[in-house]
Protein backbone atom coordinates (compact mmCIF):
# COMPACT_ATOMS: atom_id res chain seq x y z
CA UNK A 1 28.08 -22.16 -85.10
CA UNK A 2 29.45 -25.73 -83.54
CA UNK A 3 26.95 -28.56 -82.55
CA UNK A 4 27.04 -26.99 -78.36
CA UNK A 5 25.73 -24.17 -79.75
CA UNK A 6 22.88 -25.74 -82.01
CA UNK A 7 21.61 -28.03 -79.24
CA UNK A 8 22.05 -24.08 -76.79
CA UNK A 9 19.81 -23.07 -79.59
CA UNK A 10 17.28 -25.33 -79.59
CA UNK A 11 16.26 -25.22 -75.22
CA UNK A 12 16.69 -21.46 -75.10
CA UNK A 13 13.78 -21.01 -77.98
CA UNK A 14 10.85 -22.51 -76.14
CA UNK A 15 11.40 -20.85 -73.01
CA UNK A 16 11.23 -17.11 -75.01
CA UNK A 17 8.26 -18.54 -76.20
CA UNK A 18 6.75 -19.76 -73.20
CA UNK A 19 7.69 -15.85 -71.92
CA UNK A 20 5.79 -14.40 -74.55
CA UNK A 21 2.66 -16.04 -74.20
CA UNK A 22 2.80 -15.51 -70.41
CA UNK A 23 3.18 -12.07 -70.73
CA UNK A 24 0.75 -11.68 -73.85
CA UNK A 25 -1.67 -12.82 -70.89
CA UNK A 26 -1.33 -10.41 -68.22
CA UNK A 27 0.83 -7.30 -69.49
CA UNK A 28 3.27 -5.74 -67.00
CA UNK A 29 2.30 -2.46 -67.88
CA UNK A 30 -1.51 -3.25 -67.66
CA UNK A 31 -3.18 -2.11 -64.56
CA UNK A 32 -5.67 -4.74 -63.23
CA UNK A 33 -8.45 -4.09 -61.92
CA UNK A 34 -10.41 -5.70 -58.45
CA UNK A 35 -12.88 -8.07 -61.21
CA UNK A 36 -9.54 -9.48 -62.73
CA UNK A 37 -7.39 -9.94 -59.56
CA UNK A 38 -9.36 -13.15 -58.81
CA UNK A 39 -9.06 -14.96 -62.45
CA UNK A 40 -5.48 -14.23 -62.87
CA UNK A 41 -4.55 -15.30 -59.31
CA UNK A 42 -6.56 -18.44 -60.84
CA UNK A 43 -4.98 -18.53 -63.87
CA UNK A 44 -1.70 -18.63 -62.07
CA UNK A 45 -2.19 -21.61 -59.52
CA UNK A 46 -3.81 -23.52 -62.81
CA UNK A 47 -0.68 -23.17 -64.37
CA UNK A 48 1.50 -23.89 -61.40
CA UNK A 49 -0.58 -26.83 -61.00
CA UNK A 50 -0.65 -28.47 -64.79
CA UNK A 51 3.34 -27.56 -65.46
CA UNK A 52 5.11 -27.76 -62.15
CA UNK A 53 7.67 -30.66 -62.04
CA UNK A 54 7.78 -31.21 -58.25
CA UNK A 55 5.32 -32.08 -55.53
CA UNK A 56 2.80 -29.13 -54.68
CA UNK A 57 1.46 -28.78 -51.32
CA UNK A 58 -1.52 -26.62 -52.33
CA UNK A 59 -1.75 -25.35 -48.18
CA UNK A 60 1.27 -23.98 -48.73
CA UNK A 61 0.57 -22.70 -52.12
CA UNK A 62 -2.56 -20.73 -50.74
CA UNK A 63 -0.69 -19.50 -47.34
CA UNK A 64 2.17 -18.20 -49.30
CA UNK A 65 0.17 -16.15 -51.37
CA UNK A 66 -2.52 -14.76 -48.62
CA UNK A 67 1.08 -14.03 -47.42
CA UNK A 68 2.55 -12.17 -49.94
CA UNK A 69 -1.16 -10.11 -50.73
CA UNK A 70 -1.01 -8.99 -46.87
CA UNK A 71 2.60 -7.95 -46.96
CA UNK A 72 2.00 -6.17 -50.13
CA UNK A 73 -0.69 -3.78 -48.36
CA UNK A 74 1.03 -1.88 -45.19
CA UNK A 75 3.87 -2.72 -42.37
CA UNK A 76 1.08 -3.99 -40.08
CA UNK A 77 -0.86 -6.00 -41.98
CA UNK A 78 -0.05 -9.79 -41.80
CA UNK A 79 -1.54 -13.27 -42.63
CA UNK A 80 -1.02 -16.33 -39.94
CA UNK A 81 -1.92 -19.61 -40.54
CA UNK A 82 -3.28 -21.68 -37.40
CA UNK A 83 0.25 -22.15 -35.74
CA UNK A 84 1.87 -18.64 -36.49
CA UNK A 85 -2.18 -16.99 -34.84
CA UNK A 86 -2.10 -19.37 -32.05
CA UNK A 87 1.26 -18.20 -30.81
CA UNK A 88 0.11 -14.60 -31.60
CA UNK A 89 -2.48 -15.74 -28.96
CA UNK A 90 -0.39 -17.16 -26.40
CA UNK A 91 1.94 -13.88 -25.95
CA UNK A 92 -0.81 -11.72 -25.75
CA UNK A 93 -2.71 -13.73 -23.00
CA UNK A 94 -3.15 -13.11 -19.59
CA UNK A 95 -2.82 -16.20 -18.31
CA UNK A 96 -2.13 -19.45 -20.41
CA UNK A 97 -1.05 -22.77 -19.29
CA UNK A 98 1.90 -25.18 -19.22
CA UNK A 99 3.59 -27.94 -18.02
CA UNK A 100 5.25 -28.71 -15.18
CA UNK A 101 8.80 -30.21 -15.68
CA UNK A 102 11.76 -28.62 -17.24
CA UNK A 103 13.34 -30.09 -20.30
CA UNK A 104 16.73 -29.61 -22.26
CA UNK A 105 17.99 -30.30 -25.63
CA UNK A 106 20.83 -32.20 -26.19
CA UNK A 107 24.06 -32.59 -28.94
CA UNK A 108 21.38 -34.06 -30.52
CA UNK A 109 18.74 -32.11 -31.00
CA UNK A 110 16.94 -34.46 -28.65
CA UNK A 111 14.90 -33.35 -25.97
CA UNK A 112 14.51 -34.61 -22.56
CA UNK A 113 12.85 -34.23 -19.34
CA UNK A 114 15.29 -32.73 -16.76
CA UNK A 115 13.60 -31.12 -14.00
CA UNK A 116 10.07 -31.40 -11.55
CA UNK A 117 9.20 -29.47 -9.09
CA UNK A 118 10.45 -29.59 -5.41
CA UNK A 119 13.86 -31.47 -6.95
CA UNK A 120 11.62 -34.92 -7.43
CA UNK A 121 12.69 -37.32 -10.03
CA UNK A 122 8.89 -37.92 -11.14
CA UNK A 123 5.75 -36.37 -11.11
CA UNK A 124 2.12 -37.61 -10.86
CA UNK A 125 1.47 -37.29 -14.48
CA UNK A 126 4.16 -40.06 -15.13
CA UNK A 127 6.67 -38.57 -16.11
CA UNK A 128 10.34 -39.48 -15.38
CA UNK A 129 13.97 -37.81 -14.96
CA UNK A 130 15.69 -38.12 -18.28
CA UNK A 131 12.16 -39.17 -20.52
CA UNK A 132 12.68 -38.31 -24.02
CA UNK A 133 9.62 -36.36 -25.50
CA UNK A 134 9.06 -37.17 -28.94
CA UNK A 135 5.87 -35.47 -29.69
CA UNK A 136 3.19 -32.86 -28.44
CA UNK A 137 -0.31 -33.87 -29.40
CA UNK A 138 0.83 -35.45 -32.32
CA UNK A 139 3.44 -32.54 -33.12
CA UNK A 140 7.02 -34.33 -33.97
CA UNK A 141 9.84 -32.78 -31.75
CA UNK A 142 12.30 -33.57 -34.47
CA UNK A 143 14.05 -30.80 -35.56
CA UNK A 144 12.40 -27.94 -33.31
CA UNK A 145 14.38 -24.96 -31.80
CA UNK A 146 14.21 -24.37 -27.92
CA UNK A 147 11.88 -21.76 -28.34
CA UNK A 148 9.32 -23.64 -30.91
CA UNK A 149 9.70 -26.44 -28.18
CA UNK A 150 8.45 -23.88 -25.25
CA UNK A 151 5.48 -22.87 -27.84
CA UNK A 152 4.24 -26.75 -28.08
CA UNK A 153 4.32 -27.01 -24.32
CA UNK A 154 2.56 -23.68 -23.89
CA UNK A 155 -1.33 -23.36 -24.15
CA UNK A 156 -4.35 -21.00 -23.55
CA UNK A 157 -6.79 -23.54 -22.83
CA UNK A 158 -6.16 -25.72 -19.47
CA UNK A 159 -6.58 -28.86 -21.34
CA UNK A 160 -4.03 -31.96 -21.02
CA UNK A 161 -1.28 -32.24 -23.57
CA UNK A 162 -0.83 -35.81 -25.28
CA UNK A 163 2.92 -36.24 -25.03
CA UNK A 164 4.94 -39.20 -26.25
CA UNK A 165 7.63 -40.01 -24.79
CA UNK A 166 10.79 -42.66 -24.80
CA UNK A 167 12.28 -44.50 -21.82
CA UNK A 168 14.01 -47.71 -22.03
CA UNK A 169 13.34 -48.04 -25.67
CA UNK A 170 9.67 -47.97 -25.10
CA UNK A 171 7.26 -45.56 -26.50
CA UNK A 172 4.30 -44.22 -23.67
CA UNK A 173 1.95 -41.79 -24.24
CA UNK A 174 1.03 -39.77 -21.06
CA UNK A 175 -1.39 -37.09 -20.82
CA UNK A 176 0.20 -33.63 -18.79
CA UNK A 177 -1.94 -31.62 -16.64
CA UNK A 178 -1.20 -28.15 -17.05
CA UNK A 179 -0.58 -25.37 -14.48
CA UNK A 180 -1.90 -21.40 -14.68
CA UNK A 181 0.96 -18.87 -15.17
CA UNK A 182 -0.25 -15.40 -15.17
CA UNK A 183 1.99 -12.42 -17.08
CA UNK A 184 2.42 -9.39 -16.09
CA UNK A 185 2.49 -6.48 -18.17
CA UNK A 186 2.36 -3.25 -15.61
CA UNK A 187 4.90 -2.75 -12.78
CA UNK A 188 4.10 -0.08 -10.04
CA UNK A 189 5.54 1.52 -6.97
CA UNK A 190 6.72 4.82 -4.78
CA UNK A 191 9.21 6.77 -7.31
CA UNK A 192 12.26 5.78 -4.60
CA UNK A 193 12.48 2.29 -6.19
CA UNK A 194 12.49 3.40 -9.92
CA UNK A 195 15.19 6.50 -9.68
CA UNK A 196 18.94 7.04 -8.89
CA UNK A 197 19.23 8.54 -5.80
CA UNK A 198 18.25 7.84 -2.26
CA UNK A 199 15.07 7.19 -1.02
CA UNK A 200 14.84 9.47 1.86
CA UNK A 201 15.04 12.46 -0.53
CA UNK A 202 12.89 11.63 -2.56
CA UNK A 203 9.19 12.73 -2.91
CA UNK A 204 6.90 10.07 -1.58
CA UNK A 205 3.81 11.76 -2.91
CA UNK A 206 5.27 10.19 -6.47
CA UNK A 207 3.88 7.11 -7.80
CA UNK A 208 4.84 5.48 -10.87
CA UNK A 209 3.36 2.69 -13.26
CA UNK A 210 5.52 1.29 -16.21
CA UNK A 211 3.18 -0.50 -18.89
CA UNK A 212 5.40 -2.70 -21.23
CA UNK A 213 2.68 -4.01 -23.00
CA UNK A 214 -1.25 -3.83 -23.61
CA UNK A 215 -2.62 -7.82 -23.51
CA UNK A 216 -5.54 -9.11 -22.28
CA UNK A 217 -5.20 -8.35 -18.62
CA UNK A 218 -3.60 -4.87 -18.33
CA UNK A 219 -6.34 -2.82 -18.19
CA UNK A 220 -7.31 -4.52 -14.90
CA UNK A 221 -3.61 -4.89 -13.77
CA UNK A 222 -3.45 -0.87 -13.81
CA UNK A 223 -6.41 -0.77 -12.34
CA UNK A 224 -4.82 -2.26 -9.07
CA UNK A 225 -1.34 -0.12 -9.33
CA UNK A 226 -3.53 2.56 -8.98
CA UNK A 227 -5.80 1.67 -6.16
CA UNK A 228 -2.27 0.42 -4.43
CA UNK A 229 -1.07 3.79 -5.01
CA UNK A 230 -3.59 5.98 -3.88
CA UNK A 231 -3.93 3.98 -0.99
CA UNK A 232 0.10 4.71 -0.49
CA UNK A 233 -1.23 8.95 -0.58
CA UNK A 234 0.39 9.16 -4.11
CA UNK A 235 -1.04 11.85 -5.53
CA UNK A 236 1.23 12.68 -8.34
CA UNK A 237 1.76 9.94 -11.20
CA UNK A 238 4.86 9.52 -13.78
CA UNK A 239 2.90 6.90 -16.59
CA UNK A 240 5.99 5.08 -18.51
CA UNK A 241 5.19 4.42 -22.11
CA UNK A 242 8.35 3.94 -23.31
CA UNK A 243 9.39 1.05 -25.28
CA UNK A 244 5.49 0.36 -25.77
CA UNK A 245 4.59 -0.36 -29.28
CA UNK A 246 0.87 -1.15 -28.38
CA UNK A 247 -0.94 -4.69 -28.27
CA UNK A 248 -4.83 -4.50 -27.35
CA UNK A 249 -6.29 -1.33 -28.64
CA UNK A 250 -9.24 -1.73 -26.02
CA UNK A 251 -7.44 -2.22 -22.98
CA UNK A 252 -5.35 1.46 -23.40
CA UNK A 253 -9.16 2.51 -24.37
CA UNK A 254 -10.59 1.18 -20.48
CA UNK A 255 -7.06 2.89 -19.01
CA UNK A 256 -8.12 5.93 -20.35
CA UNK A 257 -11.51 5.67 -19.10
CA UNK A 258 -9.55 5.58 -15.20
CA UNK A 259 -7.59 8.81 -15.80
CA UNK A 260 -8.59 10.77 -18.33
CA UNK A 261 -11.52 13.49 -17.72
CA UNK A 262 -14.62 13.10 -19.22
CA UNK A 263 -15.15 13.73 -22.95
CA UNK A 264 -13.11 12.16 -26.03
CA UNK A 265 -10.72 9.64 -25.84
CA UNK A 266 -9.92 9.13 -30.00
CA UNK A 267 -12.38 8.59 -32.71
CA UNK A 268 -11.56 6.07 -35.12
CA UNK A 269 -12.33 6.18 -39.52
CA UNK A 270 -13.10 3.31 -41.45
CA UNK A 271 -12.19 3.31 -45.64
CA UNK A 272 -16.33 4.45 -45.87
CA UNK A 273 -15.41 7.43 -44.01
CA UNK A 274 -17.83 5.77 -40.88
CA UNK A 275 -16.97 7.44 -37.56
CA UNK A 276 -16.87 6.09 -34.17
CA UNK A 277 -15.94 7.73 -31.01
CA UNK A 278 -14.67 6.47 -27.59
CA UNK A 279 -15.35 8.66 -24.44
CA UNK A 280 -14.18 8.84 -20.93
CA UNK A 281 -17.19 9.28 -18.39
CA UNK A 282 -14.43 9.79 -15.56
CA UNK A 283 -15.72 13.08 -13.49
CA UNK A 284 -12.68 13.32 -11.28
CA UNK A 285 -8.79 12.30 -12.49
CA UNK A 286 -7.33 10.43 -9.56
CA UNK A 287 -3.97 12.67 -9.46
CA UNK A 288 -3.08 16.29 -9.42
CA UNK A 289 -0.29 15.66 -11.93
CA UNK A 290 0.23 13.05 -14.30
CA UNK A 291 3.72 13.06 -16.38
CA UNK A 292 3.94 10.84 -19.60
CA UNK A 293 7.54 8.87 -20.57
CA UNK A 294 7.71 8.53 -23.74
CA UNK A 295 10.33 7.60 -26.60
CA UNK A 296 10.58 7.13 -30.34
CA UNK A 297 9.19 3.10 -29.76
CA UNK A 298 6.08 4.58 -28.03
CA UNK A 299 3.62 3.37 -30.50
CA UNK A 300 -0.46 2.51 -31.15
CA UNK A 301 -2.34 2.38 -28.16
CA UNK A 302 0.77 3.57 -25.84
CA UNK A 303 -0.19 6.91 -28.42
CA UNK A 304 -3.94 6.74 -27.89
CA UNK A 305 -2.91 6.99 -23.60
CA UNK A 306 -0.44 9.54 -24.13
CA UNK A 307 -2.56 11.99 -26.72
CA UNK A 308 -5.64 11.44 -24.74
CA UNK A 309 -3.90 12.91 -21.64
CA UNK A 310 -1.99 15.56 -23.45
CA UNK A 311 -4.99 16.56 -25.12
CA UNK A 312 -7.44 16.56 -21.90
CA UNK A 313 -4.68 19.11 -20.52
CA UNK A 314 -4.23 16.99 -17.74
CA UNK A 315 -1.17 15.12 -18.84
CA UNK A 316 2.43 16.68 -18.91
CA UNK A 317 4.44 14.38 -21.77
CA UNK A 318 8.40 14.36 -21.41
CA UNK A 319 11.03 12.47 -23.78
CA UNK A 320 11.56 12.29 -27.49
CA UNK A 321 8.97 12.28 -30.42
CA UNK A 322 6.45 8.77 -30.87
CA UNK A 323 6.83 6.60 -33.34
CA UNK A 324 3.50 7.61 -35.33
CA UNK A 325 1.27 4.37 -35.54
CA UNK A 326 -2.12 5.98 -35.79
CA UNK A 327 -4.05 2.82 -37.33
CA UNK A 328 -5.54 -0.11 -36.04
CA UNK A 329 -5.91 -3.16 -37.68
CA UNK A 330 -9.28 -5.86 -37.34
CA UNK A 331 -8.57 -9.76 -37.05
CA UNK A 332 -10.53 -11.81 -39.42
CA UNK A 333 -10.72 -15.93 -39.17
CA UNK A 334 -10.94 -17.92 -42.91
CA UNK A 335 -11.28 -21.01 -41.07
CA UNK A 336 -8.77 -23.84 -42.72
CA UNK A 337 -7.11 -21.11 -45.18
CA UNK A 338 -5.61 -18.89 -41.65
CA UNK A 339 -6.04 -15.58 -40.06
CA UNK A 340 -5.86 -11.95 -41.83
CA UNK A 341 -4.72 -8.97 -39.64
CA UNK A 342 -5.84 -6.20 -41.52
CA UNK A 343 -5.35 -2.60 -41.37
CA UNK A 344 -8.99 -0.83 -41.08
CA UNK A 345 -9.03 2.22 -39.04
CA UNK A 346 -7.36 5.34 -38.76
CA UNK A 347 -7.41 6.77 -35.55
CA UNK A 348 -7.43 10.84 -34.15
CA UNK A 349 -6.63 12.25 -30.88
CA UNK A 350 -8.65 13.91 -28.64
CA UNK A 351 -8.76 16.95 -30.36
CA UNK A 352 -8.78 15.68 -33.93
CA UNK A 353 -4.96 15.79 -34.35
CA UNK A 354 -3.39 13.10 -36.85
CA UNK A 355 -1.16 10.46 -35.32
CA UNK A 356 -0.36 8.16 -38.02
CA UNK A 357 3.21 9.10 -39.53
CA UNK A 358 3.37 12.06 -37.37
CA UNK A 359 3.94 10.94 -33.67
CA UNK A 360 3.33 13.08 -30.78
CA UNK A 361 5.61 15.85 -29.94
CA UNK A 362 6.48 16.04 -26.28
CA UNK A 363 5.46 18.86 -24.08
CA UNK A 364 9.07 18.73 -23.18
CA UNK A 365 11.87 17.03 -24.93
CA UNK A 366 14.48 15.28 -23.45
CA UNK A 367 17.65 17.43 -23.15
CA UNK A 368 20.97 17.76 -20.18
CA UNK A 369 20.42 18.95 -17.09
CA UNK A 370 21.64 22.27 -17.40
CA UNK A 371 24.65 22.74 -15.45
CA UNK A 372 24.92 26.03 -12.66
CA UNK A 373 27.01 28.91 -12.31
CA UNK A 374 28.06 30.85 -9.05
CA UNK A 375 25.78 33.32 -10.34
CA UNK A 376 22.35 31.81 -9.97
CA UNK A 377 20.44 32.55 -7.61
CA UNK A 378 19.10 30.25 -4.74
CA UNK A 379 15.52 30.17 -6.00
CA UNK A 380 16.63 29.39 -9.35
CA UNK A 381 15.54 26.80 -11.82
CA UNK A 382 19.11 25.41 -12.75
CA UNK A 383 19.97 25.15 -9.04
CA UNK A 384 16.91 23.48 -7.70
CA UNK A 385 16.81 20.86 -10.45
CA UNK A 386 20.53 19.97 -10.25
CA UNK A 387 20.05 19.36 -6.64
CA UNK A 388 17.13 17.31 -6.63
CA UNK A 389 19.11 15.41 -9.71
CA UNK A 390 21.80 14.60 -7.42
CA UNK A 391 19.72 13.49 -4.17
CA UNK A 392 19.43 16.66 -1.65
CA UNK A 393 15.88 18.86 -0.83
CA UNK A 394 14.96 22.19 -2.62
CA UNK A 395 11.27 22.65 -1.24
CA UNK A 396 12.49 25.89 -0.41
CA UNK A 397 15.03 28.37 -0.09
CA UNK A 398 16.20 27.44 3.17
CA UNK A 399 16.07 23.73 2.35
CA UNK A 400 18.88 24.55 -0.59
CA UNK A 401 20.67 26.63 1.41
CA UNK A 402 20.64 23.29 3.96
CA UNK A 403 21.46 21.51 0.82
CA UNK A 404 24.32 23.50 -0.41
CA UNK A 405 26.17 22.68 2.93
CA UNK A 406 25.26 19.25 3.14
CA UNK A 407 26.88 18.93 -0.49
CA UNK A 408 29.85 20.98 0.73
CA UNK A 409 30.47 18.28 3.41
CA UNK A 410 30.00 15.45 1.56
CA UNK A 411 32.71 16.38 -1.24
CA UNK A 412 34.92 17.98 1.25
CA UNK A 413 34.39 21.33 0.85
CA UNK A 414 34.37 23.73 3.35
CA UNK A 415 30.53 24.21 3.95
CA UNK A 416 30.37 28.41 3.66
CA UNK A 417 26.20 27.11 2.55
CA UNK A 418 26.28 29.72 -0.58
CA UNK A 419 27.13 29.08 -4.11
CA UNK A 420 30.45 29.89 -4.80
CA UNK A 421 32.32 28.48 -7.76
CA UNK A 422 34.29 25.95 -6.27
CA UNK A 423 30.83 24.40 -5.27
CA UNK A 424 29.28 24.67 -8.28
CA UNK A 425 32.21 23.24 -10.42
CA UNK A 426 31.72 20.64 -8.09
CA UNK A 427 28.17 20.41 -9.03
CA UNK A 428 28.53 20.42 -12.34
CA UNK A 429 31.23 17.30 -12.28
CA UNK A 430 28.59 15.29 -10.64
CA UNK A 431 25.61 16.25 -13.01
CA UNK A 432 28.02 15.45 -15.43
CA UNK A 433 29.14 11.73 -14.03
CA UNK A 434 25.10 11.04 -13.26
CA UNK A 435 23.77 11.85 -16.46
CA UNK A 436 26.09 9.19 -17.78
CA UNK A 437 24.47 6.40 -15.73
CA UNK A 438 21.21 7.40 -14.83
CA UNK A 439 17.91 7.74 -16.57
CA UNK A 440 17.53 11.03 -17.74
CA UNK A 441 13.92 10.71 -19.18
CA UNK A 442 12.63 9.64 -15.98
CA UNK A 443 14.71 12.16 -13.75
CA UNK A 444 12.99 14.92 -16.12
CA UNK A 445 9.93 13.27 -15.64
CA UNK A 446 10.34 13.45 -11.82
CA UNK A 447 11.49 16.62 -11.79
CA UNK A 448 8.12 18.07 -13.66
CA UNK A 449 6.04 16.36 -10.73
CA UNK A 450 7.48 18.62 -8.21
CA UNK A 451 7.09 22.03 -10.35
């Protein structure tokens, strides 16, 4: 063996060594129990600390690892140190504050003040057109993305930001009053506005609420979409869930307690096997129908709604099968060291069922309108769905036999008002173009509320 392979020798020796006696410690094979989990993790930052060549930020040490525990446990468990929580906070919020000029980054990465309101080139605060900001209550703007720069500007507390800015050369510090900007989370209205066809034809006692997300204020936000609708005579509701993956479990809990009948809502398990229920008092539901959107991102507490109401009876659910998020997870604050989200409840429906990793199945699952045949009758299912799909009346049998003409006209047939197969190939081409840019979840939604 030549000298190169001597001196190759001589550095790989130690570090086998070094292995050995690491792993003579703490066994790979060795299961460790909860007393010993504590020492090693000990053990381990000792040893990082004594042998470690570089600098050690020992924050960083101890958020890495409460960050790697939590990601060990579950998909929706997490750890957050101050920053990562308080902008946790912020998108949850109802209403949280900010500032009131506009701002840009440049080529630089620089970012400057380009915008006031009512097209001014100052505002009262003291700010100017084209003021560099430098820094955010002591926060350094150097090397932020757009986004983290929105997050420094954004607050939940009303309280002035200390920004520093440059103009001229000059550093000033100026403190920025912040103004309220309230999020929505619900949006609400007559059916006509929300579905593809025209508004005459379609059934004004349908309302419908979308709920995109459950944070701090949507409990009282659906609270108003339904007072606005039953003041509007809406007396049948389509509830949109879809895309919901959940937020605040107790907000879906207080929209259940509005239209849901009275009894359970879910009951909740801790890891001691401790029970606790949640129950609607509500003696009357507020519609005669209530249909539930739902898809494979309806999640959490967009499940607890939707289960509640299937369960009650009251609640019709159309779409495709829910994601299947049946726990719920308690916040817990360790001061300097961060926040914990952990998972510590398993949650059951109504009626007991198991949600977590199963999902809901839909009363009715999203499929094609099914196209017609000469041979159907007027009164029949096929036929009265396909034209309500494509815009016309079928309250009755005279009102599709109106229909059937007007349809004739409109695509140049000659209107004979019967369904003969020229008509219902013609039918069938237009199902066939409007399924391809419409919303067929929400048409089959609609389509329950008048059955």
């Amino acid at each position: 063996m030549g000298k190169a392979g001597e001196d190759m020798k001589k550095i790989i020796l130690p570090l086998i060594a070094l292995t050995i006696a690491l792993s003579g410690t703490v066994p790979v094979s060795a299961a460790v129990s909860r007393e010993e989990v504590v020492p090693y993790l000990s053990e381990l930052i000792d040893f990082i600390n004594e042998n470690y060549i570089g600098e050690i930020d020992q924050q960083k040490l101890i958020e890495a690892a409460m960050s790697g525990i939590a990601k060990t446990l579950d998909d929706y468990s997490a750890y957050y140190t101050a920053d990562e929580y308080a902008a946790v906070t912020r998108n949850t919020a109802k209403t949280v504050y900010t500032v009131t000029f506009g701002f840009e980054m440049n080529k630089s990465g620089e970012f400057n003040i380009v915008e006031f309101p009512n097209g001014q080139k100052r505002d009262d605060d003291g700010f100017r057109y084209r003021d560099k900001i430098n820094s955010v209550n002591g926060v350094s703007t150097a090397g932020l993305s757009l986004s983290e720069m929105r997050g420094l500007l954004i607050s939940t507390s009303p309280s002035p930001l200390n920004i520093n800015v440059t103009r001229n050369g000059k550093y000033l510090d100026i403190k920025a009053k912040l103004i309220p900007v309230t999020s929505k989370t619900i949006s609400y209205g007559g059916i006509a506005s929300y579905i593809n066809f025209k508004e005459e034809n379609a059934d004004k006692s349908v309302g419908y609420i979308k709920i995109d997300t459950f944070g701090e204020g949507t409990a009282e936000e659906f609270r108003t979409a339904l007072t606005a609708l039953r003041r509007d005579k809406k007396t049948k509701l389509i509830l949109d869930l879809r895309g919901n993956t959940g937020g605040y479990v107790d907000q879906a809990i207080s929209i259940c307690n509005l239209i849901v009948p009275s009894g359970n809502i879910i009951s909740t398990k801790d890891k001691a096997g401790n029970v606790q229920t949640y129950k609607s008092n509500l003696s009357s539901v507020p519609f005669t129908k209530i249909v539930i959107l739902v898809d494979e991102m309806t999640a959490s507490a967009s499940e607890i709604i939707a289960s509640a109401l299937q369960d009650s009876g009251v609640g019709i659910i159309v779409g495709e099968h829910t994601f299947g998020k049946g726990v719920m997870q308690g916040v817990v604050d360790f001061g300097d060291i961060g926040t914990l989200k952990l998972t510590m409840y398993e949650y059951y429906s109504r009626n007991g069922r198991k949600i977590d990793g199963v999902g809901i199945t839909p009363d009715y699952q999203i499929d094609d309108v099914l196209f017609v045949s000469e041979t159907d009758k007027l009164t029949s299912k096929k036929l009265k769905d396909a034209l309500v799909y494509l815009g016309y009346n079928a309250s009755s049998e005279n009102e599709i036999i109106k229909s059937i003409g007007k349809f004739q006209i409109a695509e140049g047939l000659s209107p004979t008002y019967k369904l003969n197969a020229e008509t219902a190939a013609k039918i069938n081409l237009r199902l066939y173009e409007n399924q391809n840019k419409s919303d067929d979840i929400l048409m089959q939604g609609y389509l329950l509320c008048l059955r």
